[in-house]
Structures are given as C-alpha cells and as structure tokens.
Protein backbone atom coordinates (compact mmCIF):
# COMPACT_ATOMS: atom_id res chain seq x y z
CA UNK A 1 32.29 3.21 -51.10
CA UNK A 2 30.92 -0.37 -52.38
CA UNK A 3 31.20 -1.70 -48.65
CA UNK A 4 29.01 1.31 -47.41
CA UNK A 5 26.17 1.43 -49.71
CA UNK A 6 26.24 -2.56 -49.26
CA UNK A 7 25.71 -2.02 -45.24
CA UNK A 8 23.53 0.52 -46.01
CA UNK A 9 21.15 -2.10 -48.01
CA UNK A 10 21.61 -4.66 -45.45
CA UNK A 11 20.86 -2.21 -42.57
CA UNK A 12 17.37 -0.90 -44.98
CA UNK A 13 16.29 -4.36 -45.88
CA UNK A 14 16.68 -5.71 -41.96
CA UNK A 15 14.68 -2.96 -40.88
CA UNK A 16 11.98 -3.43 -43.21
CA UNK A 17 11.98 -6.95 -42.59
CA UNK A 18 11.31 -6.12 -38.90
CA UNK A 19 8.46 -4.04 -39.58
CA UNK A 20 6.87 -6.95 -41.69
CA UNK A 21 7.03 -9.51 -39.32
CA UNK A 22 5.85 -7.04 -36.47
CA UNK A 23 3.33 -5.65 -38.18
CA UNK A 24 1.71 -8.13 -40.32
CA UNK A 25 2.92 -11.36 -39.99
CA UNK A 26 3.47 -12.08 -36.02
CA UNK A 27 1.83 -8.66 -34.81
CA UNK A 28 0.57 -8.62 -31.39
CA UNK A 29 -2.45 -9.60 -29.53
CA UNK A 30 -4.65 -7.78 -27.38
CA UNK A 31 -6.03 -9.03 -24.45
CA UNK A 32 -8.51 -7.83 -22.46
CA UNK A 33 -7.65 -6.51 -18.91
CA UNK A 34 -8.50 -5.01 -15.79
CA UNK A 35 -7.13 -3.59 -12.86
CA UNK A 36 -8.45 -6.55 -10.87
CA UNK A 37 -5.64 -8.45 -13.24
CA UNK A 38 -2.68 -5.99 -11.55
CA UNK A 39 0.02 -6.69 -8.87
CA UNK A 40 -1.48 -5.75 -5.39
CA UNK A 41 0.65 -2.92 -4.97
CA UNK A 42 -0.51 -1.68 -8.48
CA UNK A 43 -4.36 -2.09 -7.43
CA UNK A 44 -3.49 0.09 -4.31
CA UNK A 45 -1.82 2.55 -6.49
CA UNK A 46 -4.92 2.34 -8.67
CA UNK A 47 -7.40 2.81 -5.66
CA UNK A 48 -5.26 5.94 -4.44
CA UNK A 49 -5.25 7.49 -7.81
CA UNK A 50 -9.00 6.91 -7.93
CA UNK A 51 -9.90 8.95 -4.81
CA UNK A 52 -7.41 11.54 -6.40
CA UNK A 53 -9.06 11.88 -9.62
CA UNK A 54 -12.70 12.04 -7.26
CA UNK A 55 -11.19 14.90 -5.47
CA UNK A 56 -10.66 16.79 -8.69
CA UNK A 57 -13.56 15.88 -10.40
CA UNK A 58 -16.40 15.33 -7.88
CA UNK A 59 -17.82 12.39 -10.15
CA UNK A 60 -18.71 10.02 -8.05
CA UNK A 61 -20.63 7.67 -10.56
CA UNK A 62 -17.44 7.72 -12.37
CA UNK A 63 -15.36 6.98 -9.31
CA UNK A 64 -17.70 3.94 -8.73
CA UNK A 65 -17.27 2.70 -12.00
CA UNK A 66 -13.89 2.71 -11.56
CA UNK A 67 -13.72 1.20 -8.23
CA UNK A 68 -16.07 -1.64 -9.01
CA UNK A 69 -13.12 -3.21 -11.20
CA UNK A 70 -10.83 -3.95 -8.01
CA UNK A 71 -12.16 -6.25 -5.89
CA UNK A 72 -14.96 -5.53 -3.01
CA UNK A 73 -13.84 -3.83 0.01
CA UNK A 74 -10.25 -2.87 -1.14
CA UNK A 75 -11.12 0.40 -0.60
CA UNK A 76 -11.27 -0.04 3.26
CA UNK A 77 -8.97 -2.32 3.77
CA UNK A 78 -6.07 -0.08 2.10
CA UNK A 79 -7.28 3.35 3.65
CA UNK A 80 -7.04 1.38 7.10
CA UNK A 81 -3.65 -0.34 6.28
CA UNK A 82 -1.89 2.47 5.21
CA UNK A 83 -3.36 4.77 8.09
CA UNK A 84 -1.77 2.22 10.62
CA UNK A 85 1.57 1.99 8.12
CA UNK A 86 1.35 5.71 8.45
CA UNK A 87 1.15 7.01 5.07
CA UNK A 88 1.11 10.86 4.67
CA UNK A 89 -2.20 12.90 4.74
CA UNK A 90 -2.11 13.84 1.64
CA UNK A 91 -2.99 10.23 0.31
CA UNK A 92 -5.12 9.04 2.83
CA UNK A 93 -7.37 12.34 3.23
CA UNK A 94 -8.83 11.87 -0.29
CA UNK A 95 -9.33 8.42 0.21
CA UNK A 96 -11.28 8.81 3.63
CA UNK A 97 -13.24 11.31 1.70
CA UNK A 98 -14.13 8.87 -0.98
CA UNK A 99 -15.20 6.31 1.45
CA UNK A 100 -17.22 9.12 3.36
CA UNK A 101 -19.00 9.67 0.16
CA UNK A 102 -19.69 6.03 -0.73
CA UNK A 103 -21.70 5.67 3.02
CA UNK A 104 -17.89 3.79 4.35
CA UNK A 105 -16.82 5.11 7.48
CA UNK A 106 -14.75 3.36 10.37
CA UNK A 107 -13.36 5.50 13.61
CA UNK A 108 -10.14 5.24 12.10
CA UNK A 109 -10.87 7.23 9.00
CA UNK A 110 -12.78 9.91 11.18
CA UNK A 111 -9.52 11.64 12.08
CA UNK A 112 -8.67 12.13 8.44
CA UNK A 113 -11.97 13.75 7.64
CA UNK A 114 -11.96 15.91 10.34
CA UNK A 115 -8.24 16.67 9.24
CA UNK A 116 -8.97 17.56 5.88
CA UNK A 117 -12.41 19.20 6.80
CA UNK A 118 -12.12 23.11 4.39
C-alpha cells in the first residue's frame, strides 16, 4: 500500500512539474505566419479551399484578402496545372469561377465555366 501511494506522489509531482516548465518557465513562442510560409502543396490546398469558401459565401473582398497572402498569380498557374493534371470538376469549377470573378480568364478555364454554368 506504501509502494502505491509513493508512485502515486511521484506520478502527481512529475505531472505538475510538466505543467510548470510548459507553462511558465519554457512555454512556447508564437510566431507570426502566413500561408505564403506553407509547403507548395499546402498553398494549393489553401488556394482550392479559398475558391470553395467564395462559392459559399459570395465575398469576394474577403476572398481577395485571402488570396493576396499566397504569392501573385498562383491562382492561375494552379487552376491551369491541375486542369492539364486532370483534377475533377468539382475542384477546378469553383476555382475557374473565382478567377472569372477577379477579371482572370484563359481558354483553358472557359470549358469549366461553361461546365459549371446553373
């Protein structure tokens, strides 16, 4: 019974322990960020979940603030990438759209407009 309620100390004291070098003493720093800072394939993924989020919402101010933090033209050169890698329609028709709606078009997103046209 001695032995357990030892372990049991042991196991109470490490844990707090933890929690006082995590928390006050080494806790952790924040850095700022931005999706310009992400893998490639993470920017894409950001870019695609953009023009999903504009397709919901219709906010295209927003949408613009939110593209401006990947790099310039990223949004073409993706849509035209993965319409030649063949991706399905129902990424690249909301991301034609959004490039519609910023004044980007190229012949190659025309298909997908007219595909998704209501």
């Amino acid at each position: 019974m001695k032995r357990l309620l030892w372990f049991i100390v042991g196991i109470a004291l490490g844990i707090g322990l933890a929690l006082l070098i995590g928390w006050q003493l080494l806790p952790v720093q924040r850095a700022d960020s931005s999706p310009a800072m992400l893998r490639r394939d993470y920017q894409e993924e950001y870019l695609r979940l953009i023009a999903a989020a504009y397709q919901v919402d219709n906010d295209l101010t927003l949408a613009q603030q939110r593209l401006a933090e990947l790099p310039p033209g990223s949004l073409v050169d993706v849509t035209e990438r993965w319409i030649a890698q063949g991706k399905p329609d129902d990424i690249l028709i909301p991301l034609a759209r959004f490039a519609r709606d910023l004044g980007v078009s190229t012949p190659t997103m025309q298909a997908y407009l007219q595909r998704g046209a209501p």
